[in-house]
N, C-alpha and C. Protein backbone atom coordinates (compact mmCIF):
# COMPACT_ATOMS: atom_id res chain seq x y z
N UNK A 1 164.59 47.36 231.77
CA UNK A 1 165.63 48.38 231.82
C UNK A 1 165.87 48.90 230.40
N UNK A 2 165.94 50.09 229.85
CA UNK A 2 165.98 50.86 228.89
C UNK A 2 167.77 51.28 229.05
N UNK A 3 168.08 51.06 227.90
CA UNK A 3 169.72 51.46 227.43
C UNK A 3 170.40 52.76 227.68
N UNK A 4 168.94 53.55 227.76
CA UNK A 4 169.47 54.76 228.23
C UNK A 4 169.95 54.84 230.01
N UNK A 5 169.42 53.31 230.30
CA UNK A 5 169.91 53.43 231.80
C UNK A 5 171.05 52.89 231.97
N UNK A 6 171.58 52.56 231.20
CA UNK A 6 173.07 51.88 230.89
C UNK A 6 174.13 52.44 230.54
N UNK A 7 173.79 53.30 229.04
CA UNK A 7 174.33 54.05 228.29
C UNK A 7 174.01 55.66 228.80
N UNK A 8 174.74 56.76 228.81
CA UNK A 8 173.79 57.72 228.77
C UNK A 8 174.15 58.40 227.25
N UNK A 9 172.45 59.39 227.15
CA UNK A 9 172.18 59.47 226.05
C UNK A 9 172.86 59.98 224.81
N UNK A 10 174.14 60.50 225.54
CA UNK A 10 174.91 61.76 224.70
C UNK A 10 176.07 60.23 224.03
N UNK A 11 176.66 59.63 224.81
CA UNK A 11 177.18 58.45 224.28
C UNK A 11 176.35 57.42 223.28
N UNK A 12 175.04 57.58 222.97
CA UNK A 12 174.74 56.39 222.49
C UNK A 12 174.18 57.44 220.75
N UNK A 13 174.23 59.12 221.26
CA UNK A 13 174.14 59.77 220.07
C UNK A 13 175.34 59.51 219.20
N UNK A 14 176.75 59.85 220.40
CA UNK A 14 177.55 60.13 219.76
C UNK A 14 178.32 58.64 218.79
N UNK A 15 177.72 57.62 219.32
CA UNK A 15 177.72 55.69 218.68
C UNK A 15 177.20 55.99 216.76
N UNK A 16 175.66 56.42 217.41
CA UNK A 16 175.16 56.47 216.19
C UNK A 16 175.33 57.50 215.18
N UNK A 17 175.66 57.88 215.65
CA UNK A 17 176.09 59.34 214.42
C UNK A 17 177.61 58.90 213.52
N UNK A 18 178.58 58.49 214.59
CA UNK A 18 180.00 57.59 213.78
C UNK A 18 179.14 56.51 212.96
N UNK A 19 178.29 55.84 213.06
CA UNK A 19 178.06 54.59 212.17
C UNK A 19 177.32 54.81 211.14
N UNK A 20 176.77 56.12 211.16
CA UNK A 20 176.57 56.89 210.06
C UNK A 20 176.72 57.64 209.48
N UNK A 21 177.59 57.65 209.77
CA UNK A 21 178.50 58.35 209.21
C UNK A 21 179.62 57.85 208.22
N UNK A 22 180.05 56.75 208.98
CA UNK A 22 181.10 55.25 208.49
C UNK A 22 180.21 55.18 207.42
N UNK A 23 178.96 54.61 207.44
CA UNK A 23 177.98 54.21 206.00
C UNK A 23 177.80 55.43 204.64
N UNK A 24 178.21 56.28 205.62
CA UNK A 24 177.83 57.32 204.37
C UNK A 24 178.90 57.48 203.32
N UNK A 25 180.36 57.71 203.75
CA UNK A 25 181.18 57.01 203.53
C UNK A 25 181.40 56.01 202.28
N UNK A 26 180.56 55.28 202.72
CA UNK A 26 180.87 53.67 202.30
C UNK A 26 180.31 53.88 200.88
N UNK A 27 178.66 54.68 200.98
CA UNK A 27 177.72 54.72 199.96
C UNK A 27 178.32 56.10 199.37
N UNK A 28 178.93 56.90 199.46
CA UNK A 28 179.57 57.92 198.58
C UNK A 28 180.90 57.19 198.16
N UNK A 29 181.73 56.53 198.54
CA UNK A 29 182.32 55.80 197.76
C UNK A 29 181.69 54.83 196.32
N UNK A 30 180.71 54.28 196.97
CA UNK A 30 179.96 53.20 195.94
C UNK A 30 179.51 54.54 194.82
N UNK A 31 178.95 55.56 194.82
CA UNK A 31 178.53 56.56 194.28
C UNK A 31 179.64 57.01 193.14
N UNK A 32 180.48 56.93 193.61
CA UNK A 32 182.04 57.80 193.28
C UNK A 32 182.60 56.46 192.17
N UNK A 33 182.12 55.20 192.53
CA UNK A 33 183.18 54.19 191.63
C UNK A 33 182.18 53.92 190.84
N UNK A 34 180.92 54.21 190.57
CA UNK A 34 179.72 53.94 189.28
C UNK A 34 179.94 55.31 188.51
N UNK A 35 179.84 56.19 188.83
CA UNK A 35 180.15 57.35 188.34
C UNK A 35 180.69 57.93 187.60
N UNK A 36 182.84 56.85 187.70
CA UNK A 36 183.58 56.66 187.04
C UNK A 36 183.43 55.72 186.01
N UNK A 37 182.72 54.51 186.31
CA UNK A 37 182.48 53.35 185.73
C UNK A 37 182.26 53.75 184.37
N UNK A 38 180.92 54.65 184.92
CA UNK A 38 179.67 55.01 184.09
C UNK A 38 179.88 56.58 183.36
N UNK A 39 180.80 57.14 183.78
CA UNK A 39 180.71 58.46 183.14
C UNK A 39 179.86 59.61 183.52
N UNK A 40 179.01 59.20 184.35
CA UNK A 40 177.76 60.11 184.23
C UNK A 40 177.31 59.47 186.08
N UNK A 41 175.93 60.93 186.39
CA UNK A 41 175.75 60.44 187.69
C UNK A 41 174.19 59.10 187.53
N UNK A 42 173.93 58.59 188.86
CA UNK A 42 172.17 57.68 188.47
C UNK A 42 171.42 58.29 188.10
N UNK A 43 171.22 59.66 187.76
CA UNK A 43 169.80 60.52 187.04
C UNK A 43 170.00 59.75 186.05
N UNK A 44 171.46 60.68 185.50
CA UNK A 44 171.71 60.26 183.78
C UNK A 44 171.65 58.90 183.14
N UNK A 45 172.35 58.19 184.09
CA UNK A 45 172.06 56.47 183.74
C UNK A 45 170.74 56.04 184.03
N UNK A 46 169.54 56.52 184.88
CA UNK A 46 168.63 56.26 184.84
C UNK A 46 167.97 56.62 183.33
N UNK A 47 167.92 57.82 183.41
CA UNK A 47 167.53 58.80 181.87
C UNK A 47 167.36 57.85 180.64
N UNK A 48 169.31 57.42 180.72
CA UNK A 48 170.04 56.93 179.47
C UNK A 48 168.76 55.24 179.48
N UNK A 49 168.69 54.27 180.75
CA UNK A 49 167.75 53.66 180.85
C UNK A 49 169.09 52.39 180.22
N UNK A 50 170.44 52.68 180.46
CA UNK A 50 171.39 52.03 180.27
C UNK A 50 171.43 50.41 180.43
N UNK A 51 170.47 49.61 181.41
CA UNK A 51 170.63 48.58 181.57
C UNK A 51 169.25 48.01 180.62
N UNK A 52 168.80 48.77 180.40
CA UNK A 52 167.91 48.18 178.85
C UNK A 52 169.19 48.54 177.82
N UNK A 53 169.94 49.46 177.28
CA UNK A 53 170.61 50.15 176.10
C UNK A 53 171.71 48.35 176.48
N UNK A 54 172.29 48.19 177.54
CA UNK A 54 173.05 47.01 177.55
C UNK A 54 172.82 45.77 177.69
N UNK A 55 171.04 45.99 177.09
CA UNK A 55 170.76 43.85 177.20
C UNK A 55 170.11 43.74 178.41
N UNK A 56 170.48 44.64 179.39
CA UNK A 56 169.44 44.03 180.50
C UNK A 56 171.03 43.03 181.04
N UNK A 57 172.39 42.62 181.24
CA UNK A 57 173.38 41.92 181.49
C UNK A 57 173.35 42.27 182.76
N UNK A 58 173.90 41.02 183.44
CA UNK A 58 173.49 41.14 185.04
C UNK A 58 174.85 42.09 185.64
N UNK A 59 175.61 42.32 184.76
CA UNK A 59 176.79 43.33 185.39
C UNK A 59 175.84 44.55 185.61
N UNK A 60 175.23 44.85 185.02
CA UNK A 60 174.81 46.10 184.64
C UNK A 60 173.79 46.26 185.74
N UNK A 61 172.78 45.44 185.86
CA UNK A 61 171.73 45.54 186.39
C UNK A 61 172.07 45.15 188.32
N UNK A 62 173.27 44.66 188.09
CA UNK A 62 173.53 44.33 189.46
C UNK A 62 173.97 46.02 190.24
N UNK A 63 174.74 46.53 189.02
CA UNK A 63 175.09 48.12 189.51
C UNK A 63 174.09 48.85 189.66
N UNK A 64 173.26 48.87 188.61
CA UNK A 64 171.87 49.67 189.11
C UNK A 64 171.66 49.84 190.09
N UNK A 65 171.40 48.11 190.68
CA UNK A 65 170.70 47.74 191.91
C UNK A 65 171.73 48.76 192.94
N UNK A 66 173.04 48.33 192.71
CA UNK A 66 173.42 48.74 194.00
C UNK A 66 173.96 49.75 194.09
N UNK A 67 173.72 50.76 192.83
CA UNK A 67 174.51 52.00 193.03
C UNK A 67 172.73 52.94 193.13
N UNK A 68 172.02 52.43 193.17
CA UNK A 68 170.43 53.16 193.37
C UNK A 68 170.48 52.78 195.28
N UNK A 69 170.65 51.85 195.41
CA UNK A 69 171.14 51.62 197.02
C UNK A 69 171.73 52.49 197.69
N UNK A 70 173.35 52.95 197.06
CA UNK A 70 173.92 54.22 197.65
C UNK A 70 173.22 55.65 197.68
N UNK A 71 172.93 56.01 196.32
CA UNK A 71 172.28 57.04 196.67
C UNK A 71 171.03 57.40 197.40
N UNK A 72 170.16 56.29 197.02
CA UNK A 72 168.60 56.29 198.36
C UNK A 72 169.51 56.40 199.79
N UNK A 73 170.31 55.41 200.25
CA UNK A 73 171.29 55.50 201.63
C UNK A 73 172.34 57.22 201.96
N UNK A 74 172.58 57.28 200.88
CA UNK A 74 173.14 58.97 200.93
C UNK A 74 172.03 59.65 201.06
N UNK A 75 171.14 60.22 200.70
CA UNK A 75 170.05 60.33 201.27
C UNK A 75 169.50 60.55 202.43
N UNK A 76 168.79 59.17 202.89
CA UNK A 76 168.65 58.65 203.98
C UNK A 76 169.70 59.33 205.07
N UNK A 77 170.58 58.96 205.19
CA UNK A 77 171.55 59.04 206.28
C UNK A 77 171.95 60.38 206.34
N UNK A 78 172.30 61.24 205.48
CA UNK A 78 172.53 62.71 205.79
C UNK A 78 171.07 62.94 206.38
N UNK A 79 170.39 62.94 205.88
CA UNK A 79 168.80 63.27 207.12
C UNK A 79 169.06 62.81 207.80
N UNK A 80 168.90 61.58 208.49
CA UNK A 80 169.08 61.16 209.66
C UNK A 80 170.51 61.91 210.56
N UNK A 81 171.58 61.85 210.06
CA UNK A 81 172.78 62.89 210.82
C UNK A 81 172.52 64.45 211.03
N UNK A 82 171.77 65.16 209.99
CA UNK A 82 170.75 65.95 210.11
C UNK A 82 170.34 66.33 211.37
N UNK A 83 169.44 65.36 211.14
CA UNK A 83 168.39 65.57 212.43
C UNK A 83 169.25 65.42 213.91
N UNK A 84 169.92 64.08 213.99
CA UNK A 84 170.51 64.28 215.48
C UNK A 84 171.75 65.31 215.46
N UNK A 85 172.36 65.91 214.63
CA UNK A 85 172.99 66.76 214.97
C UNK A 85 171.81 68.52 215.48
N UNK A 86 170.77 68.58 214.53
CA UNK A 86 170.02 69.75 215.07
C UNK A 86 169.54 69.68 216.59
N UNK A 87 169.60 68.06 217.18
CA UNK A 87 169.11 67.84 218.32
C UNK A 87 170.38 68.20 219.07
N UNK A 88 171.52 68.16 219.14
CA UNK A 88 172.62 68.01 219.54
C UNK A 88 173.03 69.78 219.57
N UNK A 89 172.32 70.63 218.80
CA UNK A 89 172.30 72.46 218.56
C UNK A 89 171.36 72.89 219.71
N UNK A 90 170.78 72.25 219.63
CA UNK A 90 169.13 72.65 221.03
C UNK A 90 169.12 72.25 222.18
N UNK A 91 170.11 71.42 222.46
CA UNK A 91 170.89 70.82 223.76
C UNK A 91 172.05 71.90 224.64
């Protein structure tokens, strides 16, 4: 049995589109508090190459990690909402 025989399909769009929505959210926040942190957006701190300029310190490198996370996920997820909303125009 397939979920769509459970669920129907317009409910299980309209599931996934809130939860990515919620995430996007989450990762434009994370975006928004490095930003401030940092002064500048991840180009520029990439550019600047900041977590070499600061030792390589795991504060630093832990933000990298996870503020390069938000933006690949900001990204990601506006395409993906993207797309099922153009599906949701052709319907």
């Amino acid at each position: 049995m397939k979920l769509v025989d459970i669920i129907p399909e317009k409910e299980l769009k309209e599931a996934v589109l809130r939860e990515y929505e919620r995430r996007l959210v989450l990762y434009r926040m994370t975006d928004e508090r490095f930003k401030k942190k940092y002064g500048m957006n991840f180009t520029e701190f990439e550019k600047k190459n900041l977590v070499k300029e600061k030792g390589f310190s795991w504060e630093v490198e832990k933000d990298a990690m996870e503020w390069e996370h938000a933006v690949e996920g900001i990204e990601s997820l506006q395409e993906k909402i993207n797309k099922i909303k153009k599906t949701d125009d052709k319907n």
